[in-house]
C-alpha atoms as a PDB file:
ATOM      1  CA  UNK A   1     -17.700  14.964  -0.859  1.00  0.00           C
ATOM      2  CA  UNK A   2     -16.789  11.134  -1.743  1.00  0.00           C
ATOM      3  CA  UNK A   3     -18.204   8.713  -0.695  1.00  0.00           C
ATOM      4  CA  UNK A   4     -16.655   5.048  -0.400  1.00  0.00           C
ATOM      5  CA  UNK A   5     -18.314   2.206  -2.644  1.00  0.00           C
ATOM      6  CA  UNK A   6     -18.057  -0.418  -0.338  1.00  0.00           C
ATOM      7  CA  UNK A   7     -18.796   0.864   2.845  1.00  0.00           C
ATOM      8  CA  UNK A   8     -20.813   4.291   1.955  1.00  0.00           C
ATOM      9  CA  UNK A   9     -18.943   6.238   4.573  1.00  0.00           C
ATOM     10  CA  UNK A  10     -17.847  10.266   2.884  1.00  0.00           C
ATOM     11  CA  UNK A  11     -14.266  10.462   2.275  1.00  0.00           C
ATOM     12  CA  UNK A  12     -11.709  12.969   2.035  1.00  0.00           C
ATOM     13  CA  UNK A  13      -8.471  11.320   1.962  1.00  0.00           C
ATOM     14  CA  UNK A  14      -7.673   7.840   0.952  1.00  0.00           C
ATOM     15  CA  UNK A  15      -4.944   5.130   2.648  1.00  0.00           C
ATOM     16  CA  UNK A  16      -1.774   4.464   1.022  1.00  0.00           C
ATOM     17  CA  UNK A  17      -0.437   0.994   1.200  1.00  0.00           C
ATOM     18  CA  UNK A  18       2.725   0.545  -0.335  1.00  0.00           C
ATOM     19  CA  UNK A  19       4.676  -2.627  -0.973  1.00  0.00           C
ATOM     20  CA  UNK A  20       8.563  -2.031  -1.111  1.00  0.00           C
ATOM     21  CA  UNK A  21      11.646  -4.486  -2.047  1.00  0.00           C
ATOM     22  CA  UNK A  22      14.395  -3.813   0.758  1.00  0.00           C
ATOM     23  CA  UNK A  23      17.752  -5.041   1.457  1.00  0.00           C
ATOM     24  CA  UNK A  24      19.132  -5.277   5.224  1.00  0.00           C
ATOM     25  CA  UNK A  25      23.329  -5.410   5.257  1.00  0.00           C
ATOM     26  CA  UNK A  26      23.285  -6.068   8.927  1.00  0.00           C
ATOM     27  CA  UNK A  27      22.045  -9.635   9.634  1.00  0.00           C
ATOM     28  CA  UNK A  28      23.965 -11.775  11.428  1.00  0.00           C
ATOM     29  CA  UNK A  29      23.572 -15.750  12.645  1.00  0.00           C
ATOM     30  CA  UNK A  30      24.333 -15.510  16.450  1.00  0.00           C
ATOM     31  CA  UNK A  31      24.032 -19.234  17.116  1.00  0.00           C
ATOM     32  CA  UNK A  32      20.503 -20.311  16.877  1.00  0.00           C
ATOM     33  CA  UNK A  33      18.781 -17.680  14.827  1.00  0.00           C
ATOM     34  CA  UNK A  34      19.208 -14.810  12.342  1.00  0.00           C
ATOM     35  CA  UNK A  35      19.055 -11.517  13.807  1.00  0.00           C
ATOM     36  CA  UNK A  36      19.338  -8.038  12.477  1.00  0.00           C
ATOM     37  CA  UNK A  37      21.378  -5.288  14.593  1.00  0.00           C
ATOM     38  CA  UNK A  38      20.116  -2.427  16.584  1.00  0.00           C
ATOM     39  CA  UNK A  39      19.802  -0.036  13.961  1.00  0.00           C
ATOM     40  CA  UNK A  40      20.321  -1.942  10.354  1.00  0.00           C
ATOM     41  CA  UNK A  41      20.993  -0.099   7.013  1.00  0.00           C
ATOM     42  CA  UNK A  42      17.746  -0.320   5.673  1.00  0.00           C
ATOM     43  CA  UNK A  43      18.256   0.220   1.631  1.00  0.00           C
ATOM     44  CA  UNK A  44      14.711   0.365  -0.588  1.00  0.00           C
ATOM     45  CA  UNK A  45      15.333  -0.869  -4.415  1.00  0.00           C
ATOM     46  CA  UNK A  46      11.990  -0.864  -5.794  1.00  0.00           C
ATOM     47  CA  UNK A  47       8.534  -0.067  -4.799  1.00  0.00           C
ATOM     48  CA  UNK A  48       6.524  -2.609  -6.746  1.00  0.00           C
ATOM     49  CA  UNK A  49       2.613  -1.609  -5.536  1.00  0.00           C
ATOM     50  CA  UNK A  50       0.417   0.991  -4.239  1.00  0.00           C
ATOM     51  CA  UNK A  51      -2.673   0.163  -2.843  1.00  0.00           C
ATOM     52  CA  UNK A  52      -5.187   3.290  -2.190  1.00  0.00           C
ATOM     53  CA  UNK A  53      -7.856   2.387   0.086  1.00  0.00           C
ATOM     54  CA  UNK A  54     -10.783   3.594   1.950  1.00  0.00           C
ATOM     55  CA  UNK A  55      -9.726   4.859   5.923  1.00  0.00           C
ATOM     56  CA  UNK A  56     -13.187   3.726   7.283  1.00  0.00           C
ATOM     57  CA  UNK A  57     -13.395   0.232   5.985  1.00  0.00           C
ATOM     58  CA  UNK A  58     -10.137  -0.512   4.249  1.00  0.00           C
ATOM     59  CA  UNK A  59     -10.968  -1.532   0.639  1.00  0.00           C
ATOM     60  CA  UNK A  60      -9.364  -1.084  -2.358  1.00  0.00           C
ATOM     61  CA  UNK A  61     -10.338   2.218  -4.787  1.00  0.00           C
ATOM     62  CA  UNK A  62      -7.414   2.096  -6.646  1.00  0.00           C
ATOM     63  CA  UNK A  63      -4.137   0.910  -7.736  1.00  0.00           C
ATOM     64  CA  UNK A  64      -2.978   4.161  -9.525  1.00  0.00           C
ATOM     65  CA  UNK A  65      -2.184   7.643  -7.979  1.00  0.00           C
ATOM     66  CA  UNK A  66      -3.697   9.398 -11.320  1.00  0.00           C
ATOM     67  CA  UNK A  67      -7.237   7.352 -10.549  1.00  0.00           C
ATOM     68  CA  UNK A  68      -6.930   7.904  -6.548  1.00  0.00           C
ATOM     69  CA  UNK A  69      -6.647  11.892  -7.305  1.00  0.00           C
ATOM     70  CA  UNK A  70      -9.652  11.878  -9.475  1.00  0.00           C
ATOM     71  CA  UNK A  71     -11.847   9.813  -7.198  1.00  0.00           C
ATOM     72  CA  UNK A  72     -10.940  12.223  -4.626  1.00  0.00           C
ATOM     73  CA  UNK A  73     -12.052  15.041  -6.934  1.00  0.00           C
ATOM     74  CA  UNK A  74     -15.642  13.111  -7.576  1.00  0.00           C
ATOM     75  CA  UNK A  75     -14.559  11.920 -10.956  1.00  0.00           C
ATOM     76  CA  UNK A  76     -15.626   8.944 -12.325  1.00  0.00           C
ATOM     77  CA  UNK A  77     -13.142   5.966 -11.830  1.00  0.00           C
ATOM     78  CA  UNK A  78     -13.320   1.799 -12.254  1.00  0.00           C
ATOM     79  CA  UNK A  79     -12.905   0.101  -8.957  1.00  0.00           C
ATOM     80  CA  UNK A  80     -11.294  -2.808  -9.459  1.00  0.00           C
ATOM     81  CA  UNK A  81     -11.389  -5.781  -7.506  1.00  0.00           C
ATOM     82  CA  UNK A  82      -9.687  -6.787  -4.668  1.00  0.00           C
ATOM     83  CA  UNK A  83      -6.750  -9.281  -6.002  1.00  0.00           C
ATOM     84  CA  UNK A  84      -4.057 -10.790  -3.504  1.00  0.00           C
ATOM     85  CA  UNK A  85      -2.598 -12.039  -6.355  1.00  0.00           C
ATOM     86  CA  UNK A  86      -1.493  -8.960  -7.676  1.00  0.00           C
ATOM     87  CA  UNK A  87       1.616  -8.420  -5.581  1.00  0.00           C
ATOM     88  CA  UNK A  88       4.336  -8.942  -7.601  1.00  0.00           C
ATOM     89  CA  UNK A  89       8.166  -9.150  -5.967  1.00  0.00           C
END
C-alpha cells in the first residue's frame, strides 16, 4: 500500500484532473448576454494536461500516466511541485 507524500494518508487510486480545449457551436447573444442552448454540441480538440492527485488531500503526484501507474505499484517516482503555471491552452 501507498502512501501519499504530502498528507501520509495510504492510497489506492489516485484523482485525475484533466484540462481539455472545447468548442461550443451553440451560443447565441439574446439581448443582454451570451448564452449557450439547452443541450450545446460540445466538441473536445485537445486535452492539454493531466493532473494525478492524491483523493484524501488533493496534491499533485504526477503529471504523467506512466509515473501515476508506478507510484501506484510502490515504485519510486519524482514528485514534482505544484505549478499553476503549467497549464498551457
Amino acid at each position: 500500500m501507498v502512501k501519499c507524500p504530502h498528507c501520509g494518508r495510504e492510497i489506492t487510486s489516485l484523482s485525475l484532473e484533466v484540462v481539455e480545449v472545447v468548442r461550443y457551436n451553440d451560443v447565441y447573444f439574446d439581448g443582454n448576454r451570451l448564452v449557450l442552448t439547452e443541450s450545446p454540441e460540445r466538441i473536445i480538440y485537445d486535452r492539454k494536461q493531466h493532473r494525478y492527485l492524491c483523493p484524501h488531500c488533493s496534491k499533485l503526484i504526477t503529471y504523467y500516466t506512466k509515473d501515476a501507474i508506478a507510484f501506484l505499484k510502490g515504485e519510486p517516482i519524482r514528485i514534482p511541485e505544484e505549478n499553476y503555471f503549467r497549464l498551457i491552452v
